[in-house]
Protein backbone atom coordinates (compact mmCIF):
# COMPACT_ATOMS: atom_id res chain seq x y z
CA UNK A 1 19.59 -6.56 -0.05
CA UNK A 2 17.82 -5.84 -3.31
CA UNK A 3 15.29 -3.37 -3.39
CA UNK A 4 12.16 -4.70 -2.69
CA UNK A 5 8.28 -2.96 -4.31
CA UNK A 6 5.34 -2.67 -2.32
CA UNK A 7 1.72 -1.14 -2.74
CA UNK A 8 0.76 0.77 0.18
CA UNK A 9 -2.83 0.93 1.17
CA UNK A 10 -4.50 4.65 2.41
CA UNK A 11 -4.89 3.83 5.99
CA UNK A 12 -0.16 2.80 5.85
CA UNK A 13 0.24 6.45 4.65
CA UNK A 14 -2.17 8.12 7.18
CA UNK A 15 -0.19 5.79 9.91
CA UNK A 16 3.18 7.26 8.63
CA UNK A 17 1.67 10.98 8.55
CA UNK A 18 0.34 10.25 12.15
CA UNK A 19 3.10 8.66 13.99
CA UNK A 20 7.04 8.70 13.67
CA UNK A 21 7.97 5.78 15.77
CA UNK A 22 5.07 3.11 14.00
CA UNK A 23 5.73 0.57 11.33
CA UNK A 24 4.46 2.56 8.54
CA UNK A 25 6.77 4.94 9.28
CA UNK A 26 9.82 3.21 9.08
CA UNK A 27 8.20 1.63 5.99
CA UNK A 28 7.68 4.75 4.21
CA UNK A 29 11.41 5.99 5.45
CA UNK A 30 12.96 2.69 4.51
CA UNK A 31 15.10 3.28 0.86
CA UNK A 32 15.46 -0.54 0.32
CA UNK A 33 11.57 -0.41 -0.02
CA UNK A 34 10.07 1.04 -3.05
CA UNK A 35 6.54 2.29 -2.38
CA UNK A 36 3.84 2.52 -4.54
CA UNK A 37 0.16 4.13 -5.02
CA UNK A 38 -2.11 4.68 -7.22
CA UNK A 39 -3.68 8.38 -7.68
CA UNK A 40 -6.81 7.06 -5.62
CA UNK A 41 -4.90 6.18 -3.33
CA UNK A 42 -3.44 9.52 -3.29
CA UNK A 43 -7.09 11.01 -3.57
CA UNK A 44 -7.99 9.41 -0.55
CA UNK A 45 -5.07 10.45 1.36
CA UNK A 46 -5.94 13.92 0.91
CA UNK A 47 -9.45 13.72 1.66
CA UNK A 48 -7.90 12.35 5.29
CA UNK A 49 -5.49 14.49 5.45
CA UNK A 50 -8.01 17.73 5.25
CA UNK A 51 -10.45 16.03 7.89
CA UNK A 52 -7.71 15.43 10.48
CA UNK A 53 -5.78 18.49 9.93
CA UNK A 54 -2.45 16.97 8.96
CA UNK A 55 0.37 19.60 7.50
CA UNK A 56 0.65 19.79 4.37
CA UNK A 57 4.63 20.08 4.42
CA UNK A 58 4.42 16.66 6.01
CA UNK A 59 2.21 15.01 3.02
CA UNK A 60 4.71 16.88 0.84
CA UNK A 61 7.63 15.10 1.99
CA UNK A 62 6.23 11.82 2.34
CA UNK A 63 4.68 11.81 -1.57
CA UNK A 64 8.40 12.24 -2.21
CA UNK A 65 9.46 9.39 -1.06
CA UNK A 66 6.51 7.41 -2.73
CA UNK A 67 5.70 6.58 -6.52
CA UNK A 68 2.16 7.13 -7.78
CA UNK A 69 0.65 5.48 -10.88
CA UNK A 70 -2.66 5.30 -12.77
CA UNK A 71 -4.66 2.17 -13.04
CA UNK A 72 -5.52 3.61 -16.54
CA UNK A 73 -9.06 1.35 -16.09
CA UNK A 74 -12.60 2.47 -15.80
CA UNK A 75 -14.14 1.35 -12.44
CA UNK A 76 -16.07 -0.92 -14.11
CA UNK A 77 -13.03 -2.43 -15.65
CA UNK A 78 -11.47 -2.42 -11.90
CA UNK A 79 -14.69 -4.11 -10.26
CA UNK A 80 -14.91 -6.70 -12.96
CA UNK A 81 -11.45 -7.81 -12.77
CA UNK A 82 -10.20 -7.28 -9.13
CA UNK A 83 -14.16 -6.74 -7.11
CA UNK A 84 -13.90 -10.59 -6.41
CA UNK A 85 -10.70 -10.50 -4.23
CA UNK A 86 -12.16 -8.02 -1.75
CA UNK A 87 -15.11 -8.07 1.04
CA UNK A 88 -15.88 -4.08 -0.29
CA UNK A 89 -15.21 -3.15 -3.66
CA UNK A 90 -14.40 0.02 -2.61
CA UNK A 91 -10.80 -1.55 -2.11
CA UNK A 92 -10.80 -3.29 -5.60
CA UNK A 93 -8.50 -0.53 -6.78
CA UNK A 94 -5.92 -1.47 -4.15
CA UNK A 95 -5.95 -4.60 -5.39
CA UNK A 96 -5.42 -3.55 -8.64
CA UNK A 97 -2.91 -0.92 -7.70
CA UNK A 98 -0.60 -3.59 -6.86
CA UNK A 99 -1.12 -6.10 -9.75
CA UNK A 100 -0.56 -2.83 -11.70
CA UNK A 101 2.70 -1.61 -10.18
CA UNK A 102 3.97 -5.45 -10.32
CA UNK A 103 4.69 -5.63 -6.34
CA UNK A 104 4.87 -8.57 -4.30
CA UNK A 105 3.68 -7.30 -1.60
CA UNK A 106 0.35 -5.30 -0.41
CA UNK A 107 1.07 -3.52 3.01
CA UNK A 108 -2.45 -2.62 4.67
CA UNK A 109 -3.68 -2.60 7.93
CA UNK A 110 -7.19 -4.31 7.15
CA UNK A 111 -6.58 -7.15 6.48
CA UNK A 112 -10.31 -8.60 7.17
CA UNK A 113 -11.08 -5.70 3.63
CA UNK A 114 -9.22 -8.46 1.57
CA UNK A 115 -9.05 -11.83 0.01
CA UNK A 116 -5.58 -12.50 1.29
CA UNK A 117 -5.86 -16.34 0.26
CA UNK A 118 -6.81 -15.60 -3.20
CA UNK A 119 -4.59 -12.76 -3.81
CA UNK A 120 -1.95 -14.96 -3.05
CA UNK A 121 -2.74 -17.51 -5.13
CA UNK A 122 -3.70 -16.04 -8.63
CA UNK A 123 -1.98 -13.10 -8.47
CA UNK A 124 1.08 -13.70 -6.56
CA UNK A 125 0.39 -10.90 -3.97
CA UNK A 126 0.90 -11.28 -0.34
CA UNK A 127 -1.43 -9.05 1.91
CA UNK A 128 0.52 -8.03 5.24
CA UNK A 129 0.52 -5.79 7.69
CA UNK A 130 3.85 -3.30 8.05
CA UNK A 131 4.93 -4.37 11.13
CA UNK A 132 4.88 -8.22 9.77
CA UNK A 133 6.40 -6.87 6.21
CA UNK A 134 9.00 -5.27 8.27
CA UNK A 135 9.90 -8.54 10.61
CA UNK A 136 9.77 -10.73 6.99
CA UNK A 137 12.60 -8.15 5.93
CA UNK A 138 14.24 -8.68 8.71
CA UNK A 139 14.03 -12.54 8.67
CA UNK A 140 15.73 -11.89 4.64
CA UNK A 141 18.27 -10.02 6.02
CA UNK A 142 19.42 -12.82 8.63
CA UNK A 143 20.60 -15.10 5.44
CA UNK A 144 21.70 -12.61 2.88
């Protein structure tokens, strides 16, 4: 199987911190699966990880395992182009984390937060959760 890119939304990270046996885990241990986030992303990790006590060694391994990237946009720029395929545009940058980083695939566990429809259609995205991203892979697998 070819390697396969995907943007990973706050709350898959947090999951993979949290739990070793969960989707997100296996995601984020997966080397056939390049992950990607953007340095909110990352922001917002750590503001989690502070509130809920998390190790630190634990974060460290799991940002190695992860590319970040910049948006290099304003928020304004973000809201204006992405702000219309979410319910909040607090999660605009998601959206544009993953046009940004060219993946195919946006791995979140709120779903209801997004678009998914319209992602899909104009900018080629699919919004899943992990645990469906990881039975699609599986699915690929069958017939390669």
């Amino acid at each position: 199987m070819a390697k396969i890119q995907v943007f990973l939304d706050t709350d898959v990270v947090i999951s993979a911190l949290l739990s070793q046996t969960g989707a997100s885990y296996e995601i984020l241990n997966n080397p056939q699966i390049i992950k990607n986030i953007s340095k909110t992303v990352k922001k917002e990790v750590k503001e989690v990880v502070k509130r809920l006590n998390i190790k630190s060694q634990k974060v460290k391994v799991i940002y190695t395992k992860i590319k970040t990237s910049s948006l290099h946009l304003t928020k304004k720029q973000v809201l204006e182009r992405y702000g219309y395929f979410v319910i909040d545009e607090k999660d605009s940058q998601i959206v544009a984390g993953a046009e940004r980083a060219k993946t195919k695939f946006l791995l979140t566990y709120n779903l209801k937060h997004y678009r998914v429809d319209k992602i899909k259609a104009e900018l080629g995205i699919t919004v899943v959760k992990p645990g469906n991203f990881l039975q699609y892979l599986r699915s690929i697998n069958k017939f390669s």
